[in-house]
N, C-alpha and C. Protein backbone atom coordinates (compact mmCIF):
# COMPACT_ATOMS: atom_id res chain seq x y z
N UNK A 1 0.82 -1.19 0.00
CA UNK A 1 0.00 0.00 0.00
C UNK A 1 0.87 1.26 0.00
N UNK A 2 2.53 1.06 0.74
CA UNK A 2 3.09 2.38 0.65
C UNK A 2 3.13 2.94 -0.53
N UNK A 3 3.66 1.69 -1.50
CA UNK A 3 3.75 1.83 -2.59
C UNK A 3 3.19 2.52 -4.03
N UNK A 4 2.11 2.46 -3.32
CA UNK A 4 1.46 2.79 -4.33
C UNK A 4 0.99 4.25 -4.07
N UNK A 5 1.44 4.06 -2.76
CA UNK A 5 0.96 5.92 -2.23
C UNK A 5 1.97 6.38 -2.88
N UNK A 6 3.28 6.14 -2.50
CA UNK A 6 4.64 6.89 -3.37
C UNK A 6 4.27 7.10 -4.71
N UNK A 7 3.78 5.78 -5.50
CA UNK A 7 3.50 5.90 -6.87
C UNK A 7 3.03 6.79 -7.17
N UNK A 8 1.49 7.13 -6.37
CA UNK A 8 0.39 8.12 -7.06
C UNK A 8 1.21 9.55 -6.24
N UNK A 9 1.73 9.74 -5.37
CA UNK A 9 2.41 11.10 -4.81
C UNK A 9 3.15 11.52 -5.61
N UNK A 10 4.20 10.61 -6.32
CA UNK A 10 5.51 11.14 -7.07
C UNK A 10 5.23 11.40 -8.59
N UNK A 11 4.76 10.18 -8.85
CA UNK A 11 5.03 10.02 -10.79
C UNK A 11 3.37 10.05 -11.18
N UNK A 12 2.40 10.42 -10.51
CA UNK A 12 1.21 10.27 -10.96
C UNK A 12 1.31 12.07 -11.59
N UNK A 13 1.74 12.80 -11.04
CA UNK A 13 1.94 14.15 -11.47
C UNK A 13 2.69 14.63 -12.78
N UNK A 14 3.48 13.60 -12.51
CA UNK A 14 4.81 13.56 -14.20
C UNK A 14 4.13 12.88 -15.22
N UNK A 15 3.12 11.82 -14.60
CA UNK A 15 1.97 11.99 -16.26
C UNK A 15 1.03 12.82 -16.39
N UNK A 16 0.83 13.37 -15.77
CA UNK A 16 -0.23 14.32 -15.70
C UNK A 16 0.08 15.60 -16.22
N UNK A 17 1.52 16.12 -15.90
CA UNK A 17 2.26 17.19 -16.66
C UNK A 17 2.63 16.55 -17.93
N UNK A 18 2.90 15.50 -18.38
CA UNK A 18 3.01 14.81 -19.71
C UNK A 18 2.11 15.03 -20.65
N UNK A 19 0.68 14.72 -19.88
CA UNK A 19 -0.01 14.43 -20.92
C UNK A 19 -0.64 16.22 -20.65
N UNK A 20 -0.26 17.10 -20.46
CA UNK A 20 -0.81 18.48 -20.38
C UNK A 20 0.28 19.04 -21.71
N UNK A 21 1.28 18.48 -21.72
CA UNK A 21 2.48 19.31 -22.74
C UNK A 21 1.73 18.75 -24.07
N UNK A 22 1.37 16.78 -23.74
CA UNK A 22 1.05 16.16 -25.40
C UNK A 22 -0.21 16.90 -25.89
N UNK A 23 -1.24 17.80 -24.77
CA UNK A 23 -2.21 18.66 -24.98
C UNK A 23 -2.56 19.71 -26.06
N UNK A 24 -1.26 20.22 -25.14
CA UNK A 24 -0.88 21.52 -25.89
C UNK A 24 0.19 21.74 -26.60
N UNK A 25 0.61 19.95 -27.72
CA UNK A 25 0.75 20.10 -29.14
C UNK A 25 0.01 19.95 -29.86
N UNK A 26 -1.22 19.92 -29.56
CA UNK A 26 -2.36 19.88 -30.84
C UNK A 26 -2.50 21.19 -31.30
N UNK A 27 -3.69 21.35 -31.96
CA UNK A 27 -3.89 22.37 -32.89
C UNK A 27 -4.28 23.94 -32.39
N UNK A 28 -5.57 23.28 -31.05
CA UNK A 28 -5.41 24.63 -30.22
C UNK A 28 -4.64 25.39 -29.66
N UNK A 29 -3.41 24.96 -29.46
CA UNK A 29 -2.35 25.79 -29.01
C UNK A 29 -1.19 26.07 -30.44
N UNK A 30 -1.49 26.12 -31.61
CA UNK A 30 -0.64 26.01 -31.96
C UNK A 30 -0.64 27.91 -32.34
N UNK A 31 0.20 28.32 -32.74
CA UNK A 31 0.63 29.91 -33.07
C UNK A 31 -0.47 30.51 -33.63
N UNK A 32 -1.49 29.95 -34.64
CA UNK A 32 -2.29 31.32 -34.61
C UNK A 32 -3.97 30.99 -33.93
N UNK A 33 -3.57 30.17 -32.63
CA UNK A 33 -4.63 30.38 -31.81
C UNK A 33 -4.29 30.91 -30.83
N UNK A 34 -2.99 30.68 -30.30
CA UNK A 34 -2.32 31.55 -29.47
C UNK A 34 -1.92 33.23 -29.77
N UNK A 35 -2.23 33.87 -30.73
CA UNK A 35 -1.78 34.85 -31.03
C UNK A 35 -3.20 35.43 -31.08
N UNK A 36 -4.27 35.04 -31.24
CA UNK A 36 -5.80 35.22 -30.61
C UNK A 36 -5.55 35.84 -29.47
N UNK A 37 -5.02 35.39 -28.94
CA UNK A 37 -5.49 35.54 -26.93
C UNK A 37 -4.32 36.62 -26.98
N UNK A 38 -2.98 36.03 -27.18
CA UNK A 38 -1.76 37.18 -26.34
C UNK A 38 -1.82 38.45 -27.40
N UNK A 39 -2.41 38.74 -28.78
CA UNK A 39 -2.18 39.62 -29.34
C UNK A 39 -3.19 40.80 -29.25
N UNK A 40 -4.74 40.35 -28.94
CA UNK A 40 -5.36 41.37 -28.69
C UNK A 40 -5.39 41.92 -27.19
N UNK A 41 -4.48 41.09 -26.37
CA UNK A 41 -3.97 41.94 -24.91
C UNK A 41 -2.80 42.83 -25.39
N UNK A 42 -2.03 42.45 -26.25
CA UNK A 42 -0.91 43.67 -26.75
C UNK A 42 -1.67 44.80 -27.12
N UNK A 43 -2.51 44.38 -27.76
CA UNK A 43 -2.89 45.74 -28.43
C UNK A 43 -3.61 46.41 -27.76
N UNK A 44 -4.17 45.81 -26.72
CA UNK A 44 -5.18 46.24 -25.47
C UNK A 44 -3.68 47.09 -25.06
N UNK A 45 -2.63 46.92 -24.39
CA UNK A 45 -1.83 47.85 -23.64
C UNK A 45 -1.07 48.30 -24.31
N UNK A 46 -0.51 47.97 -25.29
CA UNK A 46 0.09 48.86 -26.76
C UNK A 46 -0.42 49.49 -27.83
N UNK A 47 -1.68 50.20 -27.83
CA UNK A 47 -2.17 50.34 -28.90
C UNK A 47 -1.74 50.53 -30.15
N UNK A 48 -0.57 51.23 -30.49
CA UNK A 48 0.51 51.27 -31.55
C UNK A 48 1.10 50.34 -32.07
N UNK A 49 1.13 49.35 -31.17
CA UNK A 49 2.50 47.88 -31.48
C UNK A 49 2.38 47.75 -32.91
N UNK A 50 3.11 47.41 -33.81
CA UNK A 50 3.07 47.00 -35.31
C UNK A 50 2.53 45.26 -34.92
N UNK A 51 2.28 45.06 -36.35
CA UNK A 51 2.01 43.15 -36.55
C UNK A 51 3.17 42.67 -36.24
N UNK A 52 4.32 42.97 -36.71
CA UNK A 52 5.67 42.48 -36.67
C UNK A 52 6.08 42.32 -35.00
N UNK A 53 5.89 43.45 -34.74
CA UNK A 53 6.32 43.62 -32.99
C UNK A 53 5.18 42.52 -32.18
N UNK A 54 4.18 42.50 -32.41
CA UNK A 54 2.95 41.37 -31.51
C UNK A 54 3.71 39.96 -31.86
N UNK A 55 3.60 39.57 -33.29
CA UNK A 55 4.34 38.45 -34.01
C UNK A 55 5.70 37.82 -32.96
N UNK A 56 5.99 38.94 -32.81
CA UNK A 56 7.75 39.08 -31.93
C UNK A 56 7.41 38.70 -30.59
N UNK A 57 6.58 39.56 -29.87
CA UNK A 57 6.17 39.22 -28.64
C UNK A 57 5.53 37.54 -28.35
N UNK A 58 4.10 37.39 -29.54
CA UNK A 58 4.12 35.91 -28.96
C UNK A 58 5.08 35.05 -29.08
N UNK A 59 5.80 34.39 -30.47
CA UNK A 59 6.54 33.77 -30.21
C UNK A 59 7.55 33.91 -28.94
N UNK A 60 7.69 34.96 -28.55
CA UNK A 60 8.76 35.03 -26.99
C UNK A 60 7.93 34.61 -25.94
N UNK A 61 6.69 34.60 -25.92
CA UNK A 61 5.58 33.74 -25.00
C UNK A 61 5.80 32.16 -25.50
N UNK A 62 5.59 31.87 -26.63
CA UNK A 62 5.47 30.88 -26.66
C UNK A 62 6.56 30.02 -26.02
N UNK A 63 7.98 30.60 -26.78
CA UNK A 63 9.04 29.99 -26.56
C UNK A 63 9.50 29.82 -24.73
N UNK A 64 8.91 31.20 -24.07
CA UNK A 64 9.14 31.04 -22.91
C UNK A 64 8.17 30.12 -22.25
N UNK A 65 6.97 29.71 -22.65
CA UNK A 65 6.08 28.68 -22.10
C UNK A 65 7.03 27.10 -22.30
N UNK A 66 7.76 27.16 -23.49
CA UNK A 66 8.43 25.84 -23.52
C UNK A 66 9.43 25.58 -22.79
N UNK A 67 10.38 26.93 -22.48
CA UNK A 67 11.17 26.79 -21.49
C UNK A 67 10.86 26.27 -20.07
N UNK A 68 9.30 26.97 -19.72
CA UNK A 68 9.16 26.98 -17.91
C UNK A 68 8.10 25.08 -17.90
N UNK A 69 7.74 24.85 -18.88
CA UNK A 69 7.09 23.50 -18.82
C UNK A 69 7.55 22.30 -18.66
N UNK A 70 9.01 22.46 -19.65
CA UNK A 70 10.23 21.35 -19.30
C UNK A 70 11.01 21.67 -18.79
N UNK A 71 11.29 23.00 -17.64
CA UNK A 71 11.62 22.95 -16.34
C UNK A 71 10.66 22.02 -15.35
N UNK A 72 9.60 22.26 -15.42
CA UNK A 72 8.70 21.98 -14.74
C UNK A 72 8.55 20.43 -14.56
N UNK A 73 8.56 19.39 -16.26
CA UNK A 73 8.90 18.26 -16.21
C UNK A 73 10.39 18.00 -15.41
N UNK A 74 11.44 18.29 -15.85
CA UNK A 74 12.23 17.85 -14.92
C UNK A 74 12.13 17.84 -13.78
N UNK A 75 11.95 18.93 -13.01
CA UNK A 75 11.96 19.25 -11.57
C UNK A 75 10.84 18.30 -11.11
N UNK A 76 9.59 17.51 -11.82
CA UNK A 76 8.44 16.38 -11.31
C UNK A 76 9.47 15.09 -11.04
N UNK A 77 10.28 14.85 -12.83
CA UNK A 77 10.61 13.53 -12.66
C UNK A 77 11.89 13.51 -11.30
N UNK A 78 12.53 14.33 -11.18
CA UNK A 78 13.67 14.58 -10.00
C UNK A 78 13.12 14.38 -8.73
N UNK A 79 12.37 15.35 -8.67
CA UNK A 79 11.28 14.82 -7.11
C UNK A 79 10.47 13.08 -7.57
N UNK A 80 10.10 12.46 -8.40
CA UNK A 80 9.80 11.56 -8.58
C UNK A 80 10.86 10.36 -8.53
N UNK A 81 12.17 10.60 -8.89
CA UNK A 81 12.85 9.75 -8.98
C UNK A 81 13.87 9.76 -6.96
N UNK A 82 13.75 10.90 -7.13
CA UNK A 82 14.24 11.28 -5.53
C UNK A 82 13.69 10.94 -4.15
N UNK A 83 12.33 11.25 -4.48
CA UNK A 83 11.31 11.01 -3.43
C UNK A 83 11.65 12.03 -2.53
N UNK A 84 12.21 12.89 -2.56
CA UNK A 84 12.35 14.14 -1.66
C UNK A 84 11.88 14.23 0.06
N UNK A 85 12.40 13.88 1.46
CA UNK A 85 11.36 14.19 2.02
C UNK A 85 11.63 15.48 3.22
N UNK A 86 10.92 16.25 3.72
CA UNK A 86 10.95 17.26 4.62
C UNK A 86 12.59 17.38 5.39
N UNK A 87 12.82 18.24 5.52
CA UNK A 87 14.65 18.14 6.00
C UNK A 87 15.43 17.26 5.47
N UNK A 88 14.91 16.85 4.24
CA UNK A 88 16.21 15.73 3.69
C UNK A 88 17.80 15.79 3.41
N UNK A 89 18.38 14.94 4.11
CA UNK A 89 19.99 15.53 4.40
C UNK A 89 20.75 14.81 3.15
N UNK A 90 20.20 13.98 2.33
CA UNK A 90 20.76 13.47 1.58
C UNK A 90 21.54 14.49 0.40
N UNK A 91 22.70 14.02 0.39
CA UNK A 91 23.07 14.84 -1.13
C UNK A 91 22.92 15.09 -2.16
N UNK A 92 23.15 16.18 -3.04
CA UNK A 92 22.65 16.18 -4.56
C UNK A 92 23.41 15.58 -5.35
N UNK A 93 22.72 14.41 -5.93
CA UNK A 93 23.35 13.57 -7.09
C UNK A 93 22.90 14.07 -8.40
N UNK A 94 23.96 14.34 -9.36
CA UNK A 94 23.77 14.61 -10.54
C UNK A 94 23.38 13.53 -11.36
N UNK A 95 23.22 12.49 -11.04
CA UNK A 95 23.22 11.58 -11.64
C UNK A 95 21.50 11.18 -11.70
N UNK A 96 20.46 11.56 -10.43
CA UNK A 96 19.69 12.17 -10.18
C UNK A 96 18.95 13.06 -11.15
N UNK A 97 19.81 14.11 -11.33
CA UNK A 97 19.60 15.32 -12.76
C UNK A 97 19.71 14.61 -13.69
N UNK A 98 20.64 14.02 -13.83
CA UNK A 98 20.66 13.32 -15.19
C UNK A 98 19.63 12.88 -15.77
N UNK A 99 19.16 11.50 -14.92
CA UNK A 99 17.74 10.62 -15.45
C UNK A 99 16.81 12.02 -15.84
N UNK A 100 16.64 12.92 -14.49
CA UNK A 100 15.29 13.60 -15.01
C UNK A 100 15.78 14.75 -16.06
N UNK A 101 16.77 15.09 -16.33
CA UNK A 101 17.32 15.68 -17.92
C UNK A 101 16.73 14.77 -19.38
N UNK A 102 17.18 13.18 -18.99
CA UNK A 102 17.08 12.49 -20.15
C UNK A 102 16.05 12.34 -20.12
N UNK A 103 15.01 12.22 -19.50
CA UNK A 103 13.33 12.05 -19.30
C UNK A 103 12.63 13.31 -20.27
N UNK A 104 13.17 14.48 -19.56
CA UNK A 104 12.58 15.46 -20.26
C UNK A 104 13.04 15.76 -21.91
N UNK A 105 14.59 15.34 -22.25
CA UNK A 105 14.71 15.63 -23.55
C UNK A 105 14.13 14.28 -24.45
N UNK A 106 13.95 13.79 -23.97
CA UNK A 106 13.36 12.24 -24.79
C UNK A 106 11.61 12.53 -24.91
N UNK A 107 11.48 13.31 -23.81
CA UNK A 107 10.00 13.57 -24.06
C UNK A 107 9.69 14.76 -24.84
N UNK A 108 10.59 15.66 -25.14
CA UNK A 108 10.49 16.65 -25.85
C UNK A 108 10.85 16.46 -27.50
N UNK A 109 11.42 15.39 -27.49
CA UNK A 109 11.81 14.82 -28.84
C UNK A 109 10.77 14.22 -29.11
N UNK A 110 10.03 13.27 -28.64
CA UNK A 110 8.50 12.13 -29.08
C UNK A 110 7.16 13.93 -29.20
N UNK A 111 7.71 14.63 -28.58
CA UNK A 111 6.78 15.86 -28.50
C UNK A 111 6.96 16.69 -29.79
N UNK A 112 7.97 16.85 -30.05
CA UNK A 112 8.19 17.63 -31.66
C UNK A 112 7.94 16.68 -32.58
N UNK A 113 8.22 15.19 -32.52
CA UNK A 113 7.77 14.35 -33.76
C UNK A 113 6.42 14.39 -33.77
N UNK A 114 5.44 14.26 -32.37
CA UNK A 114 3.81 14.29 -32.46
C UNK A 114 3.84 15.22 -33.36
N UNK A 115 4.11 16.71 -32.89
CA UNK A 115 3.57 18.17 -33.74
C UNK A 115 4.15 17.52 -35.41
N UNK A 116 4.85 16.88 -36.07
CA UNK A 116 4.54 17.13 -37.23
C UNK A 116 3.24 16.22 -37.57
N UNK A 117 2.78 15.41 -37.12
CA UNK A 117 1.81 14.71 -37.54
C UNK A 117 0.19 16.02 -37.21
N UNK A 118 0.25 17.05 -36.42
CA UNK A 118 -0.32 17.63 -37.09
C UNK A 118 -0.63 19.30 -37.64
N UNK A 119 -1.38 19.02 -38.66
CA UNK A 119 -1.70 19.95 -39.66
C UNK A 119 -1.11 21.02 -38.92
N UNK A 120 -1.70 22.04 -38.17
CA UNK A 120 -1.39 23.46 -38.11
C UNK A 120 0.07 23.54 -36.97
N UNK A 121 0.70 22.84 -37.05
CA UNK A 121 2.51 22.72 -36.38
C UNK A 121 2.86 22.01 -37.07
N UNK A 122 4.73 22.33 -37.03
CA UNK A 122 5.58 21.75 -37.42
C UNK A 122 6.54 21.25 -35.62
N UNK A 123 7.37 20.00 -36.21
CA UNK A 123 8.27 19.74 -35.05
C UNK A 123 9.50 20.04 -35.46
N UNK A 124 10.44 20.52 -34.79
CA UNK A 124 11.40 21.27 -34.96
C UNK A 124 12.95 21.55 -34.30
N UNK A 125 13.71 20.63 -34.51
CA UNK A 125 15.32 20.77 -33.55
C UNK A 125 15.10 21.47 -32.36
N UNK A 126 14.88 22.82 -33.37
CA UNK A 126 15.13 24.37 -32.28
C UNK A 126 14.45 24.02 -30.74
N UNK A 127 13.00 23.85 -31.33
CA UNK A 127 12.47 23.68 -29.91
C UNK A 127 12.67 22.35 -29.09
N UNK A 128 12.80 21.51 -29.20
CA UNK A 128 13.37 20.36 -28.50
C UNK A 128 15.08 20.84 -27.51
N UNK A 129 15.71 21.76 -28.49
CA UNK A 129 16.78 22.45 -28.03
C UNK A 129 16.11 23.24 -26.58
N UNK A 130 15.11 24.26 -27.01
CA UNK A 130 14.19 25.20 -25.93
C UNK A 130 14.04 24.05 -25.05
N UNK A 131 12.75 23.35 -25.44
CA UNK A 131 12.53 22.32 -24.27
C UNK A 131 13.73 21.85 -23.31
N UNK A 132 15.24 21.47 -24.00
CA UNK A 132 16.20 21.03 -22.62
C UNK A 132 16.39 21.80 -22.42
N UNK A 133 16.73 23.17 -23.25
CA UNK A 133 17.60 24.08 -22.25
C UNK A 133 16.66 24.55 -21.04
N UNK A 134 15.20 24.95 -20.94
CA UNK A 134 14.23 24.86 -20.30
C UNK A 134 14.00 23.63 -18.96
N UNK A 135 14.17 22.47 -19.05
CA UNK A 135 14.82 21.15 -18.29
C UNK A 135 16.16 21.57 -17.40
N UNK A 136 17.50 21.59 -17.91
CA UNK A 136 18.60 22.47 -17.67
C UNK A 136 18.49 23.47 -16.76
N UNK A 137 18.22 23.96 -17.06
CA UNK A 137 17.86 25.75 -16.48
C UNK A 137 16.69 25.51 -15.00
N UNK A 138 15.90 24.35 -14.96
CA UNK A 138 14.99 23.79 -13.89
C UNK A 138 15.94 23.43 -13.09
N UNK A 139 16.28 22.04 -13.16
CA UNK A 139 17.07 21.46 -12.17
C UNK A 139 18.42 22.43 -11.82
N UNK A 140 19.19 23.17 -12.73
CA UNK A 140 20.12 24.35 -12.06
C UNK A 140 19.95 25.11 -10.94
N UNK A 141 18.42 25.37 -11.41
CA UNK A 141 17.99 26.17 -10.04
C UNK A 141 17.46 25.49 -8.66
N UNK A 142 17.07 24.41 -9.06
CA UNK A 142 16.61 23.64 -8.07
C UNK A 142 17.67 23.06 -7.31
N UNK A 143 19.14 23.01 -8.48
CA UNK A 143 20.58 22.79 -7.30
C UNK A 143 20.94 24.20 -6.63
N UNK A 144 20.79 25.12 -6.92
CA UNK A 144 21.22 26.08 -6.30
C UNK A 144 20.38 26.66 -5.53
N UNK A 145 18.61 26.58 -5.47
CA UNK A 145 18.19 26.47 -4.20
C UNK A 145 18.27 25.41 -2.99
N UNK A 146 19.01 24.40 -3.62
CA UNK A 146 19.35 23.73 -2.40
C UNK A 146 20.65 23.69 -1.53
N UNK A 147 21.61 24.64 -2.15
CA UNK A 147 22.83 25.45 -2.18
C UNK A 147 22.55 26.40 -1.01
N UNK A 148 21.66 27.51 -1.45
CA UNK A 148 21.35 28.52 -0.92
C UNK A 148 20.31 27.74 0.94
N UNK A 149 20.15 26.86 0.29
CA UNK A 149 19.17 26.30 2.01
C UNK A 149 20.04 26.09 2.83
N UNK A 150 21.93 25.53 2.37
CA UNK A 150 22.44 24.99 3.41
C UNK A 150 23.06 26.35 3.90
N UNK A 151 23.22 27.24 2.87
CA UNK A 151 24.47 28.29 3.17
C UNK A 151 24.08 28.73 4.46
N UNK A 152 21.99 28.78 4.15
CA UNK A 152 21.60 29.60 5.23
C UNK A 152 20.73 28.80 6.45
């Protein structure tokens, strides 16, 4: 029974953020449904902005949504693979980072091949690149807030 509590506590969340990313590669999220929503708030507080400049702005939404999501996967599968618990004195293993690095770029790779299968996205190096460096940039911080816990 512990078991399965750990199960559904740890990794029931890392599919659940999984299947929220395989979500939002379908069609509703793809660039010009998203540029619906974030472009008539630009123009709501920019009234001037050119097409070019909104154009500019979402994609920097978008791209930054891919960054903070596969932070977000890593930092699940790390606490999932870690089991993390309250005052835990154990050390930081990179090796730890690792698995949940390769978790997230393997899932970001099966995630850009979905988007070409459909119509309104393409899958794409670049962003699979975004997605780890996004992964990367998670667990970095998550070592150096645990840096900053002992200093203080």
């Amino acid at each position: 029974m512990r078991n399965l509590r750990l199960f559904v506590f740890y990794w029931v969340p890392v599919f659940v953020w999984m299947v929220l990313i395989f979500s939002a590669s379908g069609d509703g999220a793809s660039f010009q449904h998203s540029s619906r929503i974030i472009g008539p708030l630009l123009h709501w507080l920019f009234p001037n902005l050119s097409a070019a400049a909104t154009n500019n702005v979402v994609l920097a939404v978008r791209k930054c949504a891919h960054l903070s999501e596969y932070a977000v996967l890593a930092l699940l599968v790390w606490c999932a693979r870690r089991k993390p618990a309250w005052k835990d004195t154990r050390p930081w293993r990179w090796s730890e980072a690792a698995e949940a690095l390769w978790v997230a770029v393997l899932y970001a790779a099966t995630d850009e091949l979905h988007q070409t299968f459909v119509p309104s996205r393409e899958g794409c190096l670049r962003d699979v690149m975004i997605d780890s460096t996004g992964a990367v940039v998670g667990l970095i911080l998550l070592w150096l807030l645990g840096r900053w816990r002992k200093f203080w």
